[in-house]
PDB file of N, CA and C in Angstrom:
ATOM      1  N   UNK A   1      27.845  43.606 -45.166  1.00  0.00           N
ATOM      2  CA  UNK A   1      28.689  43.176 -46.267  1.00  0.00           C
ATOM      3  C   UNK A   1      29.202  44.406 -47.014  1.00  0.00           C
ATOM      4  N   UNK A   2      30.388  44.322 -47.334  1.00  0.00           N
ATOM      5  CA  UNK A   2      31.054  45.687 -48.172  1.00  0.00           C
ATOM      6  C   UNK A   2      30.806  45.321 -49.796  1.00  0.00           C
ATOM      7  N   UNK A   3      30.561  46.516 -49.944  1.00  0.00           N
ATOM      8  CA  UNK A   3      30.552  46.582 -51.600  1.00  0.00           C
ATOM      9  C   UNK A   3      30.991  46.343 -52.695  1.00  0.00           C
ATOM     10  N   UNK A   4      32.794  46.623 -51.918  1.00  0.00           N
ATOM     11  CA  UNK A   4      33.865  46.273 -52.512  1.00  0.00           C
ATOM     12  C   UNK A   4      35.371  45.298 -51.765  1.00  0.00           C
ATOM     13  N   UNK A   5      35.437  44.293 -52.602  1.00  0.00           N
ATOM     14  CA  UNK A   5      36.736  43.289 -51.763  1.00  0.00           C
ATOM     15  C   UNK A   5      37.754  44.398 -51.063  1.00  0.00           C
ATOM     16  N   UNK A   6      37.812  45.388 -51.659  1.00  0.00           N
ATOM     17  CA  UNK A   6      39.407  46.625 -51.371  1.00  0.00           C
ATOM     18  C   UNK A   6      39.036  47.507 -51.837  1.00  0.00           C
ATOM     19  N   UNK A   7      38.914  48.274 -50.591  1.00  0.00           N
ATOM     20  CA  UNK A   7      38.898  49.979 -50.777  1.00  0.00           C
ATOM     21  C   UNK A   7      40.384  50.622 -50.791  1.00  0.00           C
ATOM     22  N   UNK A   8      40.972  51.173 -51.621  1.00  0.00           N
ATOM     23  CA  UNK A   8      41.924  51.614 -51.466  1.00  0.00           C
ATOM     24  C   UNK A   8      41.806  53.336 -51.300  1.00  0.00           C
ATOM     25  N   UNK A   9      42.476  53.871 -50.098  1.00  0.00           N
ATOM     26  CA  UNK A   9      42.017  55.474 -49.892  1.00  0.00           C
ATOM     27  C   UNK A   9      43.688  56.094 -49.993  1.00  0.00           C
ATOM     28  N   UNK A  10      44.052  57.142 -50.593  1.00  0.00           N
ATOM     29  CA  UNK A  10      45.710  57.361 -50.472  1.00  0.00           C
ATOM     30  C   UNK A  10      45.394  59.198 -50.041  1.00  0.00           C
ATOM     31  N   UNK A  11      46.227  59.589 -49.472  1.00  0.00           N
ATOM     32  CA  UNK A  11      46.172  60.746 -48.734  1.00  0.00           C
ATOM     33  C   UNK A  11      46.268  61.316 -49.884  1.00  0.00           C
ATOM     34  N   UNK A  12      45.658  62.447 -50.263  1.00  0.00           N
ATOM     35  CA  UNK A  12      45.615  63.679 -51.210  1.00  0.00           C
ATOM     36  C   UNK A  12      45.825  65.123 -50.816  1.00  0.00           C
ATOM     37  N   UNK A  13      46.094  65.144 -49.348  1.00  0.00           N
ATOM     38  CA  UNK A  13      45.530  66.617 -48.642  1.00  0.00           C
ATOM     39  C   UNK A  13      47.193  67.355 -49.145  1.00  0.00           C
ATOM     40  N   UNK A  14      46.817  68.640 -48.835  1.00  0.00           N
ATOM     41  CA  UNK A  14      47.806  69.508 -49.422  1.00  0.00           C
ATOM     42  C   UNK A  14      48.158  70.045 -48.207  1.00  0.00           C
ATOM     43  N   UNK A  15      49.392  70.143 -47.505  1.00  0.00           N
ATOM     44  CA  UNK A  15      49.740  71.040 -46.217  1.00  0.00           C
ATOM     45  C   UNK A  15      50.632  72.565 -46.808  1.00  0.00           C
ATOM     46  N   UNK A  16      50.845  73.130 -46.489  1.00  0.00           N
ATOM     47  CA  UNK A  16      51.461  74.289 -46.809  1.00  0.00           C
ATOM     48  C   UNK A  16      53.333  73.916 -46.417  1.00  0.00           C
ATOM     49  N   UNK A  17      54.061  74.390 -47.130  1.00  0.00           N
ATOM     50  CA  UNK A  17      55.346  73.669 -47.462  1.00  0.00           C
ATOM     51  C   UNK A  17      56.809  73.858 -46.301  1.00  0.00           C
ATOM     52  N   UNK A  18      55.696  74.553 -45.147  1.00  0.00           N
ATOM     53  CA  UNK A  18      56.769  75.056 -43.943  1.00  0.00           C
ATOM     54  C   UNK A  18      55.925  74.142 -42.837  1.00  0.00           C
ATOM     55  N   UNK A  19      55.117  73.206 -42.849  1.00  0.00           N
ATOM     56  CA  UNK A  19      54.313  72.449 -42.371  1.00  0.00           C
ATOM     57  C   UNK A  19      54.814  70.928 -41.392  1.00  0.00           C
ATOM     58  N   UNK A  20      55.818  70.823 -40.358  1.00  0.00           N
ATOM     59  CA  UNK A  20      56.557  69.963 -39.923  1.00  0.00           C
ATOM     60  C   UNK A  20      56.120  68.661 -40.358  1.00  0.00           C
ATOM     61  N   UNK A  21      54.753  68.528 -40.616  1.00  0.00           N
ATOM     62  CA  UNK A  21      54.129  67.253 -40.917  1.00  0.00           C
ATOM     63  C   UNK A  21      54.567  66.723 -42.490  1.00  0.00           C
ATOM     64  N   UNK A  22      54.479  68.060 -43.210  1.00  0.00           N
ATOM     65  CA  UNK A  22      54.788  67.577 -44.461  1.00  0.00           C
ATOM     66  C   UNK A  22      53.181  67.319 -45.251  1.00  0.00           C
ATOM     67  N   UNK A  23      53.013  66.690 -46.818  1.00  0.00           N
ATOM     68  CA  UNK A  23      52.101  66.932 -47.432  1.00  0.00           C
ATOM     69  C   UNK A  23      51.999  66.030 -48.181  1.00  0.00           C
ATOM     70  N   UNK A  24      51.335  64.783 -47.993  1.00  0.00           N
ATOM     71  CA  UNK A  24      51.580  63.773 -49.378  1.00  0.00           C
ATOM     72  C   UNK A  24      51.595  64.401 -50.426  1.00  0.00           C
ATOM     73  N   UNK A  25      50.518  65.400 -50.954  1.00  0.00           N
ATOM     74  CA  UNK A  25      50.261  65.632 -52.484  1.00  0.00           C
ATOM     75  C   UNK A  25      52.147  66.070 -52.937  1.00  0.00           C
ATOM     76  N   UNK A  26      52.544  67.117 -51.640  1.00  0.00           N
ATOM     77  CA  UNK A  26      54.075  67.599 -52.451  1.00  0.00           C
ATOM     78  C   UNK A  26      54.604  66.150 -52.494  1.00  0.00           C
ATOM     79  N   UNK A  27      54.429  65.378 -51.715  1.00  0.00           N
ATOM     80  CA  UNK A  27      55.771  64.105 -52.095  1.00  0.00           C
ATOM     81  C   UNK A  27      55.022  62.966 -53.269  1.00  0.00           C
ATOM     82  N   UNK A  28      54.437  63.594 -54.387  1.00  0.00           N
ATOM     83  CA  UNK A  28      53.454  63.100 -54.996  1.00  0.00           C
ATOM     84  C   UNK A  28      52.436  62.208 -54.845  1.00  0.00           C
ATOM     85  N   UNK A  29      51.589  62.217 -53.923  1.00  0.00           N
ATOM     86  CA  UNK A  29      50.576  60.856 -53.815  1.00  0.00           C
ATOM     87  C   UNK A  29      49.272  61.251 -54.863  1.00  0.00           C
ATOM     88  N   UNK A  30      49.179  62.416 -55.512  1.00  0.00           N
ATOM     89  CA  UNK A  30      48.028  62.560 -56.162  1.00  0.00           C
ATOM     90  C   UNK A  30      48.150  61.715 -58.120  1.00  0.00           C
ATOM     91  N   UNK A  31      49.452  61.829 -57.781  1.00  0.00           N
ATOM     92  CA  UNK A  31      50.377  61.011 -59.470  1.00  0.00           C
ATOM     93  C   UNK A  31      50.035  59.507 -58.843  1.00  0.00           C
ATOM     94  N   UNK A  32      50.496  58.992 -58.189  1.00  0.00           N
ATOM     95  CA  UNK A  32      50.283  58.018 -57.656  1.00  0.00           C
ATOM     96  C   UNK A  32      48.816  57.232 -57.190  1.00  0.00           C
ATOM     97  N   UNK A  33      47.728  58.117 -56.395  1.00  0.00           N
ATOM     98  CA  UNK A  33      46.445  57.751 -56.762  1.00  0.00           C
ATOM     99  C   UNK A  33      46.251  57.238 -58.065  1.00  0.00           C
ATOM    100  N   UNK A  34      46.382  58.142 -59.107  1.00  0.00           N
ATOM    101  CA  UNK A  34      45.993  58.258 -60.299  1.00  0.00           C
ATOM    102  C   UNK A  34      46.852  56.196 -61.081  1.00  0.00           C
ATOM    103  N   UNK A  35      47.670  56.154 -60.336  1.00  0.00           N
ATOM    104  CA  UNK A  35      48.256  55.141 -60.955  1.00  0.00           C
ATOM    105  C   UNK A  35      47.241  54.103 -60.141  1.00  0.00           C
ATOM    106  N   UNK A  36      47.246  54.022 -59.388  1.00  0.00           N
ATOM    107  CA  UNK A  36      46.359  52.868 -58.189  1.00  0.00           C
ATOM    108  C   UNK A  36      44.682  52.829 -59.052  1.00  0.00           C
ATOM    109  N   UNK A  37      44.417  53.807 -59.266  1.00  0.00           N
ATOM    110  CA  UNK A  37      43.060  53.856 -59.749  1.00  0.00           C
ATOM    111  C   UNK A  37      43.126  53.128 -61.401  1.00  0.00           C
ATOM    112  N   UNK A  38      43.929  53.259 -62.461  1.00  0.00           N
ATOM    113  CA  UNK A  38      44.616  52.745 -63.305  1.00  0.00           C
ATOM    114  C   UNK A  38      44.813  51.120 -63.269  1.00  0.00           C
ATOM    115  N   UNK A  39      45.479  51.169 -62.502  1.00  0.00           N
ATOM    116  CA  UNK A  39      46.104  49.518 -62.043  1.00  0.00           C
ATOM    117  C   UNK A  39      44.367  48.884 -62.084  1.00  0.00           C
ATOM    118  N   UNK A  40      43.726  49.461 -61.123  1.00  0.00           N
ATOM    119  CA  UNK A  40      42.233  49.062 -60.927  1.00  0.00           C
ATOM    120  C   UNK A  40      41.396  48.100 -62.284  1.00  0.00           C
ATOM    121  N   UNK A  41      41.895  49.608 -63.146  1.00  0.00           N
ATOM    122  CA  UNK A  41      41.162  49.612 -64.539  1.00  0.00           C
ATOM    123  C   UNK A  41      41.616  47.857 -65.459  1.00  0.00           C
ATOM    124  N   UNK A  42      43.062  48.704 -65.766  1.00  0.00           N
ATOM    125  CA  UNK A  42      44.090  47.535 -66.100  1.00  0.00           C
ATOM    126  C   UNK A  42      43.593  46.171 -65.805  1.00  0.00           C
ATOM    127  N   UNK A  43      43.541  46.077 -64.588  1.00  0.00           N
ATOM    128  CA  UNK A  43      43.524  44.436 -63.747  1.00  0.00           C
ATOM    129  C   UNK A  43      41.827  44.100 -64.121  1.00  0.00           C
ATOM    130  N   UNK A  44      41.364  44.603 -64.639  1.00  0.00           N
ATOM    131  CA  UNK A  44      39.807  44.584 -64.693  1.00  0.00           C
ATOM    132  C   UNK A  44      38.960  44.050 -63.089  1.00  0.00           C
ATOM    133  N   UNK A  45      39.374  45.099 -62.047  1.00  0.00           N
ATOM    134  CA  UNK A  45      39.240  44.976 -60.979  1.00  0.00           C
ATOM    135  C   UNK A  45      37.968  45.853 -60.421  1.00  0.00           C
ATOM    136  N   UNK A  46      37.098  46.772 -61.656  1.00  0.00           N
ATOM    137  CA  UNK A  46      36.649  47.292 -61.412  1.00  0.00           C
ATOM    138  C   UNK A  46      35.167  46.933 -60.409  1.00  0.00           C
ATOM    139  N   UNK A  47      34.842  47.523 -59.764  1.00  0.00           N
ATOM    140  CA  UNK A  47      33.340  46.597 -59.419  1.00  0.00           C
ATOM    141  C   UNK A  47      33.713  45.741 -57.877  1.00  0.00           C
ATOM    142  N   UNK A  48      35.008  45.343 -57.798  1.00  0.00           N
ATOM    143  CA  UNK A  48      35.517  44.479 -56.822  1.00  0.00           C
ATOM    144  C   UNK A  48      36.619  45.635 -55.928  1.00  0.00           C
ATOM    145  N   UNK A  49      37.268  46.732 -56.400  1.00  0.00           N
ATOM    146  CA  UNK A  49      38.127  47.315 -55.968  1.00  0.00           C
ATOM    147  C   UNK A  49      37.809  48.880 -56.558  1.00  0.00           C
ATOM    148  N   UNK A  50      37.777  50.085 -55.238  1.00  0.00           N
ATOM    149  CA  UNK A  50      38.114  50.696 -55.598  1.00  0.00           C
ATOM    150  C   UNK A  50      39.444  51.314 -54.827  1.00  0.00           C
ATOM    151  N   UNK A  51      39.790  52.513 -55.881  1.00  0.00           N
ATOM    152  CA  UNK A  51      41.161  53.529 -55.221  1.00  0.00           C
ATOM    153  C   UNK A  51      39.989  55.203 -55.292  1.00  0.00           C
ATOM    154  N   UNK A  52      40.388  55.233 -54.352  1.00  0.00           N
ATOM    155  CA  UNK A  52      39.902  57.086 -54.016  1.00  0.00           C
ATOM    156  C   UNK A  52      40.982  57.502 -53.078  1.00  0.00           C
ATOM    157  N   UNK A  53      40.872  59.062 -53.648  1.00  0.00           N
ATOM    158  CA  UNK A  53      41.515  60.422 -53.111  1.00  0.00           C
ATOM    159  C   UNK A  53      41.078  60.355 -51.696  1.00  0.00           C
ATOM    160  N   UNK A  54      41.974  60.784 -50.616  1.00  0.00           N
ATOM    161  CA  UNK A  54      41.089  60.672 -49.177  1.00  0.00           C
ATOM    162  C   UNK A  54      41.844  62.234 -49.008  1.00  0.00           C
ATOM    163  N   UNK A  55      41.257  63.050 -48.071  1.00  0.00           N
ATOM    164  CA  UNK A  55      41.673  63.669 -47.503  1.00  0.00           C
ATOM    165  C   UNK A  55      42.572  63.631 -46.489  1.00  0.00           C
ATOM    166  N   UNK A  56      42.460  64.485 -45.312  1.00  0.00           N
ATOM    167  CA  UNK A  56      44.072  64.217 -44.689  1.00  0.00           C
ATOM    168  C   UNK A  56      43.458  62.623 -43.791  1.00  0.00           C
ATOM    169  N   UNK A  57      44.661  61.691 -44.147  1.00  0.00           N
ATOM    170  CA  UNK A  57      44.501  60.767 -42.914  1.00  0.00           C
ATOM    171  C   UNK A  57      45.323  60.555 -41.568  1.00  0.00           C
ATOM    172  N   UNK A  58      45.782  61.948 -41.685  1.00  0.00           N
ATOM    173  CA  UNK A  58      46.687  62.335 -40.860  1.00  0.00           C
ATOM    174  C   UNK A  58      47.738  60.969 -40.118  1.00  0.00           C
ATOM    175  N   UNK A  59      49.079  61.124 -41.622  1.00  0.00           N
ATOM    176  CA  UNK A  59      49.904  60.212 -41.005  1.00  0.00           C
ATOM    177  C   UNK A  59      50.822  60.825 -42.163  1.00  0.00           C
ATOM    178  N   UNK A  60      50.925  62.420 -42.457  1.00  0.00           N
ATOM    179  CA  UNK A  60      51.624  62.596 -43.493  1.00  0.00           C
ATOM    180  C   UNK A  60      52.827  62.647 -43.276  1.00  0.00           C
ATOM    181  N   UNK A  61      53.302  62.485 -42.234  1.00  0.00           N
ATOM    182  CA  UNK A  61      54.490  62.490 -41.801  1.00  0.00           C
ATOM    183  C   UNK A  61      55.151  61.323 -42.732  1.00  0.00           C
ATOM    184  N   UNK A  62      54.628  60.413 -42.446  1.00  0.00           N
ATOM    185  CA  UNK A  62      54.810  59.355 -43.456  1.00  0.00           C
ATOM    186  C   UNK A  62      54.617  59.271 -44.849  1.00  0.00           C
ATOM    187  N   UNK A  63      54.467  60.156 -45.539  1.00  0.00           N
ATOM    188  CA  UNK A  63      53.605  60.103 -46.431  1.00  0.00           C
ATOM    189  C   UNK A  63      54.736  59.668 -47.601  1.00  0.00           C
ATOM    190  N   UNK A  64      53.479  59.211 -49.088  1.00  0.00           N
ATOM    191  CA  UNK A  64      52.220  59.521 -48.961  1.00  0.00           C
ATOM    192  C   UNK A  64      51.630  58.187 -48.332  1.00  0.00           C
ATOM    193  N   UNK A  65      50.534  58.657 -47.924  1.00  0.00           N
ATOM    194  CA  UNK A  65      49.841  57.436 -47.181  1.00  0.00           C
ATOM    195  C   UNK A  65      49.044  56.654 -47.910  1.00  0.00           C
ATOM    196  N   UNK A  66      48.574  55.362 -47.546  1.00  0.00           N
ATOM    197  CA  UNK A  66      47.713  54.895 -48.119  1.00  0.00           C
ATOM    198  C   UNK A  66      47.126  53.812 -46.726  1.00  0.00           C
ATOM    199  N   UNK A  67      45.527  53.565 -47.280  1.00  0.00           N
ATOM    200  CA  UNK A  67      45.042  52.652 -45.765  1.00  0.00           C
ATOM    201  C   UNK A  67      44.094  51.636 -47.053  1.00  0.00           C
ATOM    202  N   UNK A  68      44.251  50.357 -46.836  1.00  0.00           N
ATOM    203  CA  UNK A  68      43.086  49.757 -47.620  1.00  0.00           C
ATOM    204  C   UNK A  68      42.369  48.805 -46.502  1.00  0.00           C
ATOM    205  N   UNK A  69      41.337  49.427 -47.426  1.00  0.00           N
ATOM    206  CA  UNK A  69      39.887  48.108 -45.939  1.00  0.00           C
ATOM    207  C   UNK A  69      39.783  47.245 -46.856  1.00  0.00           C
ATOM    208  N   UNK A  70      39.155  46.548 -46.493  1.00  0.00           N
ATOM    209  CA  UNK A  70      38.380  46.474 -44.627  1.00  0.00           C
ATOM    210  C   UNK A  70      39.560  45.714 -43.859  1.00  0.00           C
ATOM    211  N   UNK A  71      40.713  45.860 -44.932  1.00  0.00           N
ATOM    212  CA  UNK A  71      41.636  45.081 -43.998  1.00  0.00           C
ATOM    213  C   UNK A  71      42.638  46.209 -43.064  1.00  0.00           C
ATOM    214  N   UNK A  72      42.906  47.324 -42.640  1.00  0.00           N
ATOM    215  CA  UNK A  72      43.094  48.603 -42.478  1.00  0.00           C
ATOM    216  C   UNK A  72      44.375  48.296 -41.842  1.00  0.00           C
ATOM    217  N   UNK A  73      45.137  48.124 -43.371  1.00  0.00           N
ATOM    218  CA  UNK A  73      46.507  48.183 -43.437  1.00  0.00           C
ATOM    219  C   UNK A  73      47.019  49.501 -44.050  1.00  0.00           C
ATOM    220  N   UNK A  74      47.943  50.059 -42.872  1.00  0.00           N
ATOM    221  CA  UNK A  74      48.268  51.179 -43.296  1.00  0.00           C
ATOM    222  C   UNK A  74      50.236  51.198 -44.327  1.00  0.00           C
ATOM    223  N   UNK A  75      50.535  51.579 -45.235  1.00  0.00           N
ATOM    224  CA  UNK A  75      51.242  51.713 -46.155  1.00  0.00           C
ATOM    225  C   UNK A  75      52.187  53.179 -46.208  1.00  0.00           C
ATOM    226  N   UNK A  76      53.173  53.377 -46.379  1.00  0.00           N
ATOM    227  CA  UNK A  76      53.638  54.650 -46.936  1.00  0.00           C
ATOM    228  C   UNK A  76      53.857  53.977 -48.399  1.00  0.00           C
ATOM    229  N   UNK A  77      53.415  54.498 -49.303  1.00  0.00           N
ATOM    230  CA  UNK A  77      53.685  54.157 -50.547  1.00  0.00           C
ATOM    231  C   UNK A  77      54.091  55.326 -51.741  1.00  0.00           C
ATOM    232  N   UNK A  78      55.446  55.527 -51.733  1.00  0.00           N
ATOM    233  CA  UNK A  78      56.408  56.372 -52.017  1.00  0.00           C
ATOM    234  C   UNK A  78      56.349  56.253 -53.827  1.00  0.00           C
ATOM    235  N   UNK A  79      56.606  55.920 -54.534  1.00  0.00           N
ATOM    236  CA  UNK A  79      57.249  55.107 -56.095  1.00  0.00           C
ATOM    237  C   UNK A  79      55.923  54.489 -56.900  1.00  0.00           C
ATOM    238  N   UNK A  80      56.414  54.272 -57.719  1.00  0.00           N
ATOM    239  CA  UNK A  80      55.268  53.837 -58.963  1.00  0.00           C
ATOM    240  C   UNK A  80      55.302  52.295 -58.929  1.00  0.00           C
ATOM    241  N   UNK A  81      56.635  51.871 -57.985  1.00  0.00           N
ATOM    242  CA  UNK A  81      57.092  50.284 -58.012  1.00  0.00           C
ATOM    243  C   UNK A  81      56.148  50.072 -56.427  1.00  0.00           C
ATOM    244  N   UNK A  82      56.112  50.983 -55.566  1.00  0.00           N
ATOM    245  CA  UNK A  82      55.306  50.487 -54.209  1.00  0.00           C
ATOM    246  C   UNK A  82      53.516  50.312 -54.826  1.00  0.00           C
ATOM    247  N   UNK A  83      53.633  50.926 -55.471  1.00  0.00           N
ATOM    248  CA  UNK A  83      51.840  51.008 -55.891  1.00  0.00           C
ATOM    249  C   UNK A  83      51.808  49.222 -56.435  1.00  0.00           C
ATOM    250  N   UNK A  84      52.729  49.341 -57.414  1.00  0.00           N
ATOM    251  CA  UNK A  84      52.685  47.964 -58.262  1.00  0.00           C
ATOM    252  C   UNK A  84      52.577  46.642 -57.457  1.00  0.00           C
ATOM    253  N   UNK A  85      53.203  46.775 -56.351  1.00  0.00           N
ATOM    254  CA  UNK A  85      53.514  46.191 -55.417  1.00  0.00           C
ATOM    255  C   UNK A  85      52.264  45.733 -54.472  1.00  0.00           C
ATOM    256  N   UNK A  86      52.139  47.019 -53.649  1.00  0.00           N
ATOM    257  CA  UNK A  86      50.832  46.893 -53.172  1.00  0.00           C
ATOM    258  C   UNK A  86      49.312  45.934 -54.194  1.00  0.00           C
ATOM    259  N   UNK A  87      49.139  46.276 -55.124  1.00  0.00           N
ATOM    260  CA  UNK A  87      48.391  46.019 -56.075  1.00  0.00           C
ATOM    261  C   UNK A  87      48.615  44.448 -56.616  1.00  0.00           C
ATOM    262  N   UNK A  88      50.126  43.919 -56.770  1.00  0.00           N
ATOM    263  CA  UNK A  88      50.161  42.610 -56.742  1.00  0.00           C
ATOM    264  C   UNK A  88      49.899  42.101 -55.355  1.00  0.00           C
ATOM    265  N   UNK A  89      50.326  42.310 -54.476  1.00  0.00           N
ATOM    266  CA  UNK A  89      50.649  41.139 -53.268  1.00  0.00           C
ATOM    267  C   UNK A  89      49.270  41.405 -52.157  1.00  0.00           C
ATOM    268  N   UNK A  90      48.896  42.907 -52.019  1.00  0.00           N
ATOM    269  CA  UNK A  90      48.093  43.134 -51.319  1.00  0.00           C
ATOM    270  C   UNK A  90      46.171  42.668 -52.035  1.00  0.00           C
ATOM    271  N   UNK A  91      46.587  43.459 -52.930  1.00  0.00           N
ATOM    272  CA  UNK A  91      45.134  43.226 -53.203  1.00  0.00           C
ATOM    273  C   UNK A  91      44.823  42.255 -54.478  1.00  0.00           C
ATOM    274  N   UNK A  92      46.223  41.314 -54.957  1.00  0.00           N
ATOM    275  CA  UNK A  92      45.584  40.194 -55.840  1.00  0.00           C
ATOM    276  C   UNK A  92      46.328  38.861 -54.946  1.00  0.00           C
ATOM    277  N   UNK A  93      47.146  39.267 -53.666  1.00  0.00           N
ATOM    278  CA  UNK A  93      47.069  37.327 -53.536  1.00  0.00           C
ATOM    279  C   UNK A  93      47.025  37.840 -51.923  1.00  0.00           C
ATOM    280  N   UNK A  94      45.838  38.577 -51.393  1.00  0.00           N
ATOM    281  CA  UNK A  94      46.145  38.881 -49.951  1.00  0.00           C
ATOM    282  C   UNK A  94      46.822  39.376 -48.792  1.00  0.00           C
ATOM    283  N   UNK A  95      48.282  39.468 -49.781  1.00  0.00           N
ATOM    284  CA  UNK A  95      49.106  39.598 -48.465  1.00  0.00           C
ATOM    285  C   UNK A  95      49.634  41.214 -48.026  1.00  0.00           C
ATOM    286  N   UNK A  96      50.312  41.253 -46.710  1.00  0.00           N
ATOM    287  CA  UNK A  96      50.354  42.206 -46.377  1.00  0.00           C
ATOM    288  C   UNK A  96      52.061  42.726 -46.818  1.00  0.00           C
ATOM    289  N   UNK A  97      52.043  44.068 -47.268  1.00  0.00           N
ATOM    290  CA  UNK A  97      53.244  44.003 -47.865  1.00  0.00           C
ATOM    291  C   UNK A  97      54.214  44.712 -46.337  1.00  0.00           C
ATOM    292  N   UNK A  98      54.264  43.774 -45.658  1.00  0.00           N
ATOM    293  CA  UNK A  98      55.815  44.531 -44.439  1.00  0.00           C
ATOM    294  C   UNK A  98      56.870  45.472 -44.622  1.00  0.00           C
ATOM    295  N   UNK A  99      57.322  45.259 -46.229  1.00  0.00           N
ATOM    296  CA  UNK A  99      58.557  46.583 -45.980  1.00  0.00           C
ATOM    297  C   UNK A  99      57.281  48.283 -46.096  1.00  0.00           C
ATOM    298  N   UNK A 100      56.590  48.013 -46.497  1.00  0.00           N
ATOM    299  CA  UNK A 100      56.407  49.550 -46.787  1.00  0.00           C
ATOM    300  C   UNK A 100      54.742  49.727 -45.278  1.00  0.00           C
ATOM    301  N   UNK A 101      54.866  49.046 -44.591  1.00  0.00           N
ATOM    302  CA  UNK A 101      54.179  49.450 -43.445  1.00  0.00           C
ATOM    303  C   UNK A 101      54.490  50.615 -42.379  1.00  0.00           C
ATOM    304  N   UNK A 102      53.426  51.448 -42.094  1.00  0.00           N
ATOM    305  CA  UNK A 102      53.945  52.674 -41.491  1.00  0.00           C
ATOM    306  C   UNK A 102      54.136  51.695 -39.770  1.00  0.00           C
ATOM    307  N   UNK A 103      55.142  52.414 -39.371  1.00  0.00           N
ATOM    308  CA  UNK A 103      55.502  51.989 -38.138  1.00  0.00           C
ATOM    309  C   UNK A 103      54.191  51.728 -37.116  1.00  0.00           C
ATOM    310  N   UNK A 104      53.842  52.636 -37.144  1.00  0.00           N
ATOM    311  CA  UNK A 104      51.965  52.528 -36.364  1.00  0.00           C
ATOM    312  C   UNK A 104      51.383  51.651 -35.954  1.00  0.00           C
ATOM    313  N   UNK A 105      51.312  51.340 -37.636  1.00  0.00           N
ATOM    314  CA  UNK A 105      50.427  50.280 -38.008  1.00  0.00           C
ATOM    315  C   UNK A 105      51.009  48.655 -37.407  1.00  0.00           C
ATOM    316  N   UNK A 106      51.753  48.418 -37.209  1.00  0.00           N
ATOM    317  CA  UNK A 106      52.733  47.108 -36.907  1.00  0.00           C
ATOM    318  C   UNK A 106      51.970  47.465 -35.173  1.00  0.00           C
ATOM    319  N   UNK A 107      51.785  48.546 -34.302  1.00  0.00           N
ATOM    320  CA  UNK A 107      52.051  48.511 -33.062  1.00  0.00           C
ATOM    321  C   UNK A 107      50.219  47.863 -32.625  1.00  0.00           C
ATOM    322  N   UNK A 108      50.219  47.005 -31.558  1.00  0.00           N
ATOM    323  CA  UNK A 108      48.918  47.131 -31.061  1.00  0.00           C
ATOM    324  C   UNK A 108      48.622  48.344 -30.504  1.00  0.00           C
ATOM    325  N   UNK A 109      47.176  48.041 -30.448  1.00  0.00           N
ATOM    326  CA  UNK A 109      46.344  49.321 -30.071  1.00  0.00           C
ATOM    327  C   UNK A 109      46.528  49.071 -28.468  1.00  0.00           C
ATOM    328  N   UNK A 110      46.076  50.128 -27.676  1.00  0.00           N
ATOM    329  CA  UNK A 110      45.639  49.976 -26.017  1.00  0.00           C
ATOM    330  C   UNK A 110      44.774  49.382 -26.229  1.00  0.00           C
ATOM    331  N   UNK A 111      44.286  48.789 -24.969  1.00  0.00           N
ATOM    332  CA  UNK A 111      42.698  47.732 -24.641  1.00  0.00           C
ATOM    333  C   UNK A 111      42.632  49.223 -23.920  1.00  0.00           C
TER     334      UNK A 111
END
């Protein structure tokens, strides 16, 4: 059994700025954590949900990233309106938010 209904993890790692991959923190995801962790507070979600800093989850290409379990939906979540977003639809009425899904994530895995 998990601890928490929604783990929310958002890429924090820093790449160096000639880096083809790119760097969530430069395309701000560390402003953005900070809002997700907030929202948490706000919603009095504490105890049931957390948001943490993750290191690289290597998908910065996309970035910034975000993955929430245990349902391990992966997100590019760009704006202060995608967080809001995520935070209504994902983690207060279940659902999965489709426009801001990293391409990846939509594909099955190999057997």
């Amino acid at each position: 059994m998990s601890r928490f209904q929604y783990h929310i993890f958002m890429c924090t790692n820093e790449r160096s700025a000639d880096d083809p991959k790119g760097s969530c923190t430069a395309k701000g995801s560390a402003r953005l954590q900070e809002l997700f962790k907030s929202e948490v507070k706000r919603r009095g979600l504490q105890g049931d949900v957390r948001a943490n800093k993750a290191g690289c989850l290597d998908a910065c290409e996309h970035g910034p990233t975000v993955v929430v379990y245990p349902d391990a939906v992966w997100y590019r979540v760009a704006t202060e309106a995608d967080v809001l977003e995520v935070m209504d639809r994902h983690i207060g009425r279940g659902e999965v938010v489709d426009r801001l899904l990293i391409p990846f994530a939509t594909q099955p895995k190999p057997a």
